[in-house]
N, C-alpha and C. Protein backbone atom coordinates (compact mmCIF):
# COMPACT_ATOMS: atom_id res chain seq x y z
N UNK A 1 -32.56 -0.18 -12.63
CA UNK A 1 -32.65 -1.06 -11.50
C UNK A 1 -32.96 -0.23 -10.25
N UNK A 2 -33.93 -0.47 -9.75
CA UNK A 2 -34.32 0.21 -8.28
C UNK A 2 -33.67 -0.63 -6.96
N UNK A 3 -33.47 0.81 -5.72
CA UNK A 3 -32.51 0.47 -5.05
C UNK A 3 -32.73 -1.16 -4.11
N UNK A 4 -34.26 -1.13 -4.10
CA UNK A 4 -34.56 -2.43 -3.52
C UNK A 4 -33.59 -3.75 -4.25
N UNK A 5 -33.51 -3.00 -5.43
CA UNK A 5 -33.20 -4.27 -6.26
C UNK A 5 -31.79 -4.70 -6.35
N UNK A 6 -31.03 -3.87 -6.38
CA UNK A 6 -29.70 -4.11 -5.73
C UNK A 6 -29.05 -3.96 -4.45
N UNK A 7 -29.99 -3.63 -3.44
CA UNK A 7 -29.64 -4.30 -2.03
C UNK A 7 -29.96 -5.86 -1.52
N UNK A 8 -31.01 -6.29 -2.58
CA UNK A 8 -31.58 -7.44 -2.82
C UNK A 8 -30.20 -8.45 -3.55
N UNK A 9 -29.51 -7.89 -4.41
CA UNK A 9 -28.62 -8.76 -5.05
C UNK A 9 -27.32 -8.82 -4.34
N UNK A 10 -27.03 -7.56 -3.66
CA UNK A 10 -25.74 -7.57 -2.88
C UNK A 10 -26.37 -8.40 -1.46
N UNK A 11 -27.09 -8.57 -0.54
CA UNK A 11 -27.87 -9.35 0.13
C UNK A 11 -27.65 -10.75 -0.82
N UNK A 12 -28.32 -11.34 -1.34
CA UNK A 12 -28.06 -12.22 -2.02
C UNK A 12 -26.34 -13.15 -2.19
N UNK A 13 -25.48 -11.55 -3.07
CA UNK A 13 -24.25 -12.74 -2.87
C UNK A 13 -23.61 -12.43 -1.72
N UNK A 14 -23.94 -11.75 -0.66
CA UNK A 14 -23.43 -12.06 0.52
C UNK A 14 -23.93 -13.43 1.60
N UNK A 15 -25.18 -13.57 1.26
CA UNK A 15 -25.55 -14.91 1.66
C UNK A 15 -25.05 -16.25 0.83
N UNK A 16 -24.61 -16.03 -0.29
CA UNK A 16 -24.39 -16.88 -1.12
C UNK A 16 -22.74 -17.03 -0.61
N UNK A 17 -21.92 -16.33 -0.45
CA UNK A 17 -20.60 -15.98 0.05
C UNK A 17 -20.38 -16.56 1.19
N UNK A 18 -21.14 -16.16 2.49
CA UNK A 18 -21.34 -16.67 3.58
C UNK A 18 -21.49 -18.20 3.62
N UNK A 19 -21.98 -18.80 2.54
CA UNK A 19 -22.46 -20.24 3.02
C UNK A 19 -20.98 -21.31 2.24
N UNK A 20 -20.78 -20.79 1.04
CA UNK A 20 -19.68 -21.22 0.25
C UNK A 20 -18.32 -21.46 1.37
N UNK A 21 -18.60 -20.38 1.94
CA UNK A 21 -16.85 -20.40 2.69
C UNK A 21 -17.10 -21.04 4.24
N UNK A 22 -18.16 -21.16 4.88
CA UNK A 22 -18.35 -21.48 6.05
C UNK A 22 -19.02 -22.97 6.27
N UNK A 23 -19.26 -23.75 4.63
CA UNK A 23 -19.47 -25.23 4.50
C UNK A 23 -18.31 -25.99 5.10
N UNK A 24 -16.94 -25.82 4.79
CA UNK A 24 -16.49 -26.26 5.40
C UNK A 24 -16.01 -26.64 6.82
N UNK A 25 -16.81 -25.56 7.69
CA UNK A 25 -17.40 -25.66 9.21
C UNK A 25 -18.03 -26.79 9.53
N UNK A 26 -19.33 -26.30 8.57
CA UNK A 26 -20.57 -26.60 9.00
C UNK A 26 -20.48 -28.38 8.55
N UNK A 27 -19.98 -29.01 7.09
CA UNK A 27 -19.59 -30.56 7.00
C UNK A 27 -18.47 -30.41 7.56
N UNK A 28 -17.61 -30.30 8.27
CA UNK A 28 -16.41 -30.90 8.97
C UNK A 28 -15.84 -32.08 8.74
N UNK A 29 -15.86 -33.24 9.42
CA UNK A 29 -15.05 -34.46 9.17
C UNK A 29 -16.31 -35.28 8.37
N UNK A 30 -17.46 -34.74 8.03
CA UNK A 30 -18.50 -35.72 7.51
C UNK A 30 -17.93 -36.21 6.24
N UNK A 31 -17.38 -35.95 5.45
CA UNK A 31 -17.04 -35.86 3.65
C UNK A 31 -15.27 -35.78 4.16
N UNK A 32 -14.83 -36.52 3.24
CA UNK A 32 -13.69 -37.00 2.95
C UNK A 32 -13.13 -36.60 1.71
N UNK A 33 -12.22 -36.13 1.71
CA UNK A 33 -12.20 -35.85 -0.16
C UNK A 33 -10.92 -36.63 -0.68
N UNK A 34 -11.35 -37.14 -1.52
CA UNK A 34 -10.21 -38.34 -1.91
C UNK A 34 -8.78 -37.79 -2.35
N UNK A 35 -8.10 -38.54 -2.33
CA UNK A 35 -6.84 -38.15 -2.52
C UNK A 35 -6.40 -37.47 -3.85
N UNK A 36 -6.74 -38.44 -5.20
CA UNK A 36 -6.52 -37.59 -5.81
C UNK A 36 -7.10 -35.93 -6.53
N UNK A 37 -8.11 -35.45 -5.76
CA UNK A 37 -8.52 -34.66 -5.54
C UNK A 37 -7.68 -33.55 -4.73
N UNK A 38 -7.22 -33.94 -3.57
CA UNK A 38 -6.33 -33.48 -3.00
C UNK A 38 -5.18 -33.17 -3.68
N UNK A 39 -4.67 -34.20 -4.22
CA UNK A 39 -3.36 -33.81 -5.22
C UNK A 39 -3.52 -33.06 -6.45
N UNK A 40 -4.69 -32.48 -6.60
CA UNK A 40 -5.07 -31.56 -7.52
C UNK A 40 -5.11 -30.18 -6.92
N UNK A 41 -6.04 -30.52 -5.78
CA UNK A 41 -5.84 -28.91 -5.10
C UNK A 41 -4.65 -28.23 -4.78
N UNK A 42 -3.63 -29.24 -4.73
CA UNK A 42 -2.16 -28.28 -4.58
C UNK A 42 -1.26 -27.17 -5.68
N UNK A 43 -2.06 -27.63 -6.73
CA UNK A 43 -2.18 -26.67 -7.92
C UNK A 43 -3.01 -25.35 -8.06
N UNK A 44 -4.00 -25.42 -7.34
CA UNK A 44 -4.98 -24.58 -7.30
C UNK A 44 -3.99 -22.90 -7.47
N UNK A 45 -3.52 -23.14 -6.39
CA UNK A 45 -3.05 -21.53 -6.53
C UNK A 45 -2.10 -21.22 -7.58
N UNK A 46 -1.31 -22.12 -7.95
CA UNK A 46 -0.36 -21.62 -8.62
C UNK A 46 -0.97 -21.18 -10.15
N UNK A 47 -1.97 -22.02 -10.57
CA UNK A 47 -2.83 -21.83 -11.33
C UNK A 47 -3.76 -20.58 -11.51
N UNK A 48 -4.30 -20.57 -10.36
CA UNK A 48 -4.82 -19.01 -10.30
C UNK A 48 -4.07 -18.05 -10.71
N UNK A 49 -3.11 -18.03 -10.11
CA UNK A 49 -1.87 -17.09 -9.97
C UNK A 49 -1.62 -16.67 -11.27
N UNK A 50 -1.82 -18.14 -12.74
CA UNK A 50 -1.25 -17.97 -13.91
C UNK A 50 -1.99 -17.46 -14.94
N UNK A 51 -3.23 -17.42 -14.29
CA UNK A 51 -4.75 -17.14 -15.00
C UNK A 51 -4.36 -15.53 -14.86
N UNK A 52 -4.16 -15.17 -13.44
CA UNK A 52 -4.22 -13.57 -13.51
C UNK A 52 -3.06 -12.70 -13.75
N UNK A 53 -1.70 -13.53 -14.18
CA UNK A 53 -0.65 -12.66 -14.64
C UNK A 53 -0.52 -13.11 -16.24
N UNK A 54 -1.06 -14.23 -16.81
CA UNK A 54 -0.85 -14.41 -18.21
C UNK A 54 -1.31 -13.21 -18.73
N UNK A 55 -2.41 -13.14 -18.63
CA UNK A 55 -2.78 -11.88 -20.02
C UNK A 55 -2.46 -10.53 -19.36
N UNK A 56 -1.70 -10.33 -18.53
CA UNK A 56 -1.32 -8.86 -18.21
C UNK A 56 0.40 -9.34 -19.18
N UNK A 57 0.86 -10.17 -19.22
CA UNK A 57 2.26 -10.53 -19.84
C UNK A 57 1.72 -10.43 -21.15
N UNK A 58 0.67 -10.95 -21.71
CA UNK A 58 0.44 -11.09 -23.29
C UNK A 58 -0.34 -9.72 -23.78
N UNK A 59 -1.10 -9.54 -23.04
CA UNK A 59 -1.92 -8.34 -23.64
C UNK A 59 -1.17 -7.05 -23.82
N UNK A 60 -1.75 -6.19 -24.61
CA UNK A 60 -1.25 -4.93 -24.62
C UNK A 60 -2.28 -4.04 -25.70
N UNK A 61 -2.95 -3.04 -24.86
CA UNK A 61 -3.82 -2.17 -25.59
C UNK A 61 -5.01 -3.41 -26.15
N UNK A 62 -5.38 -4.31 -25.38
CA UNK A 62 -6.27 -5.39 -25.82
C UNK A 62 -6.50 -6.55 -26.72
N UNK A 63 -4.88 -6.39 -27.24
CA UNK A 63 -4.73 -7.51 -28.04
C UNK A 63 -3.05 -8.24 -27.81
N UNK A 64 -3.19 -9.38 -28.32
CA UNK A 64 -2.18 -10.09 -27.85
C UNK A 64 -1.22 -9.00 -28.43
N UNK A 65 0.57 -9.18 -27.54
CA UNK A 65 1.62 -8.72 -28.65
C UNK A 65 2.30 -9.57 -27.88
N UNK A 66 3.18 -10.31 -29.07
CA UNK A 66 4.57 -11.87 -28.98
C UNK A 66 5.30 -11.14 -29.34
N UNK A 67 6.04 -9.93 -29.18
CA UNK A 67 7.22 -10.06 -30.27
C UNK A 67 7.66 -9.08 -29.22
N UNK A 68 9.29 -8.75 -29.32
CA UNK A 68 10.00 -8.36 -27.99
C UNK A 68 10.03 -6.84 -27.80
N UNK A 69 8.99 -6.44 -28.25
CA UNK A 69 8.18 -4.93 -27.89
C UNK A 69 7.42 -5.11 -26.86
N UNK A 70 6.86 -6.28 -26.33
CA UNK A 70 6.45 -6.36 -24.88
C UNK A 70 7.39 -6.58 -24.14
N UNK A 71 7.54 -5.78 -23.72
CA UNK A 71 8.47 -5.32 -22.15
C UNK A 71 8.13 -6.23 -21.43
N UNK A 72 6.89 -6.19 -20.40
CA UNK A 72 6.28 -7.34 -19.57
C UNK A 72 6.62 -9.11 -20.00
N UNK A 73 6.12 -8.99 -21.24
CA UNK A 73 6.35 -10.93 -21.57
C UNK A 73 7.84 -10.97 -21.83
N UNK A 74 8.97 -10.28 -22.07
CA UNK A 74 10.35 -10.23 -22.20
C UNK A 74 10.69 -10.47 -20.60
N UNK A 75 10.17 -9.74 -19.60
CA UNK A 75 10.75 -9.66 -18.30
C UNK A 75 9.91 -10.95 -17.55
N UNK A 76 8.83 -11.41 -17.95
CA UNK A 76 8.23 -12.49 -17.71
C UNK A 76 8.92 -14.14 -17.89
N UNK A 77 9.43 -13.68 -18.86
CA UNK A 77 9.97 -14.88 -19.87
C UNK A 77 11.59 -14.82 -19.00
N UNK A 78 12.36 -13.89 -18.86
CA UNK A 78 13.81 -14.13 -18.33
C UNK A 78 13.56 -14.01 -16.80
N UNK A 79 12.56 -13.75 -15.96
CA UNK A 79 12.46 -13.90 -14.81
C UNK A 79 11.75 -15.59 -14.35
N UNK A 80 11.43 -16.04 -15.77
CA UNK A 80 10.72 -17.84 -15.24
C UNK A 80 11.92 -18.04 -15.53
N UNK A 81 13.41 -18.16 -16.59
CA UNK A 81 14.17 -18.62 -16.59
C UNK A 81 15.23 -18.81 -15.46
N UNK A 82 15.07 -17.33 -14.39
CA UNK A 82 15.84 -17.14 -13.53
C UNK A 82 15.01 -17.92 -11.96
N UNK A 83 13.60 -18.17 -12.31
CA UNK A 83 13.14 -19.29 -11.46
C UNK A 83 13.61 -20.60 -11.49
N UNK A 84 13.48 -20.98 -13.02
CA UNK A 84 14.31 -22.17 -13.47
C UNK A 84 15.53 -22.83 -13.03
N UNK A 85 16.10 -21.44 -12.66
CA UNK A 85 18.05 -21.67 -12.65
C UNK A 85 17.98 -21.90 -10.91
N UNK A 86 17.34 -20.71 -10.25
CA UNK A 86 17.56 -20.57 -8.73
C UNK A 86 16.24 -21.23 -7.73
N UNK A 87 15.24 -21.24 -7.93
CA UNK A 87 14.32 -22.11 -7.58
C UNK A 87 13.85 -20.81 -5.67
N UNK A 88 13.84 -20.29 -6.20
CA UNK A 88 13.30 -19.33 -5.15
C UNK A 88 12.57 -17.61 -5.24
N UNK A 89 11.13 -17.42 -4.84
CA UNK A 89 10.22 -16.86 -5.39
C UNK A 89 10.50 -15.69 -5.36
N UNK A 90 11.11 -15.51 -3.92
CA UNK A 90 11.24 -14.00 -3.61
C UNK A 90 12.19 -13.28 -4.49
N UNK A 91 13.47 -13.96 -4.95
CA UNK A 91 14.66 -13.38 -5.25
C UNK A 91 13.83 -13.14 -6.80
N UNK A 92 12.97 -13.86 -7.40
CA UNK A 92 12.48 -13.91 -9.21
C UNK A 92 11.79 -12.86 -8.79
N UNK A 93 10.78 -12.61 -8.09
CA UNK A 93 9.94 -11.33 -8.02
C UNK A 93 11.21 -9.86 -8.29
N UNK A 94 11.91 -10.00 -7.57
CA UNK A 94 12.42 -8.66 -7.47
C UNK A 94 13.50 -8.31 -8.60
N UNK A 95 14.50 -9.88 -8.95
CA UNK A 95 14.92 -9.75 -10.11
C UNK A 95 14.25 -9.46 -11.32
N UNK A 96 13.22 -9.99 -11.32
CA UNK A 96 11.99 -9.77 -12.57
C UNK A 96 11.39 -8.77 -12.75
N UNK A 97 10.97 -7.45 -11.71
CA UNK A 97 10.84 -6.24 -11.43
C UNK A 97 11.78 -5.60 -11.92
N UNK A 98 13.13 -5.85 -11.17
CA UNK A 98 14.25 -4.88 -11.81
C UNK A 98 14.85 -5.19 -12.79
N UNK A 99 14.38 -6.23 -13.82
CA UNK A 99 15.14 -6.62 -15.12
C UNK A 99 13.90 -5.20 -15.90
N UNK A 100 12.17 -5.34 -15.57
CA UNK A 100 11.58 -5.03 -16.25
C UNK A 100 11.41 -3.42 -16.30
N UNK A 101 12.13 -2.94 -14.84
CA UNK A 101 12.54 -1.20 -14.62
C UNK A 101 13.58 -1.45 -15.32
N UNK A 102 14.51 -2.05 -15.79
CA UNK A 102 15.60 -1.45 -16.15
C UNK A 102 15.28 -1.71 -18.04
N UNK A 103 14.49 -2.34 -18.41
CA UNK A 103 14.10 -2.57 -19.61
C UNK A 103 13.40 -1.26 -20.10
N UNK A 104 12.69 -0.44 -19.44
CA UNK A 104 11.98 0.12 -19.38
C UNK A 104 12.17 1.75 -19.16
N UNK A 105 13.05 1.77 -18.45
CA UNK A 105 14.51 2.82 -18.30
C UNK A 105 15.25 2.88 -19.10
N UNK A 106 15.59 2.25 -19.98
CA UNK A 106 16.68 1.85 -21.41
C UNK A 106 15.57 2.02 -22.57
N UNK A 107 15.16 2.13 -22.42
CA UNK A 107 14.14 2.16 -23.97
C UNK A 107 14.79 1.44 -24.98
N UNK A 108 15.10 -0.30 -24.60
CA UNK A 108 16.02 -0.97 -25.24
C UNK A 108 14.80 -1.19 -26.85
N UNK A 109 13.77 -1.48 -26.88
CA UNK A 109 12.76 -1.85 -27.68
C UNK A 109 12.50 -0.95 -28.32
């Protein structure tokens, strides 16, 4: 690939980038987006969120591992329970960290 050719493509998705995120400027109050649409987008992130920590919890060396030799899906799994119980993000992050240092420190597996 010559350099024209990928200043051409990075040009490209920067114009492509630029227009995606700044539509919502540019239509403003023209478009309405219906409600239940709306009540979908409130998922959006949490969803994302689950897309990019699932397979770091399941994977290992590129293939799935279920069984309680994954450290990560063990500390994954008792830190959603401890979401379950207490219902607050910050305290699961850090409990879920230090369940998975201390799993990990113990060479319980």
């Amino acid at each position: 690939m010559a350099d024209w050719e990928i200043w051409a493509v990075i040009g490209a998705l920067a114009v492509a980038t630029a227009a995606t995120r700044s539509s919502f400027w540019v239509v403003g109050q023209h478009v309405t987006i219906p409600k239940r649409v709306q009540e979908m987008l409130r998922y959006a992130p949490a969803c994302a969120l689950a897309a990019i920590v699932a397979p770091d919890l399941i994977l290992a060396d590129g293939h799935a591992v279920l069984d309680l030799s994954n450290l990560k899906l063990v500390s994954g799994i008792v830190a959603t329970i401890f979401y379950l119980l207490r219902r607050n993000m910050l305290q699961t992050i850090i409990f879920g960290m230090a369940f998975y240092t201390a799993l990990r420190l113990m060479h319980v597996f």
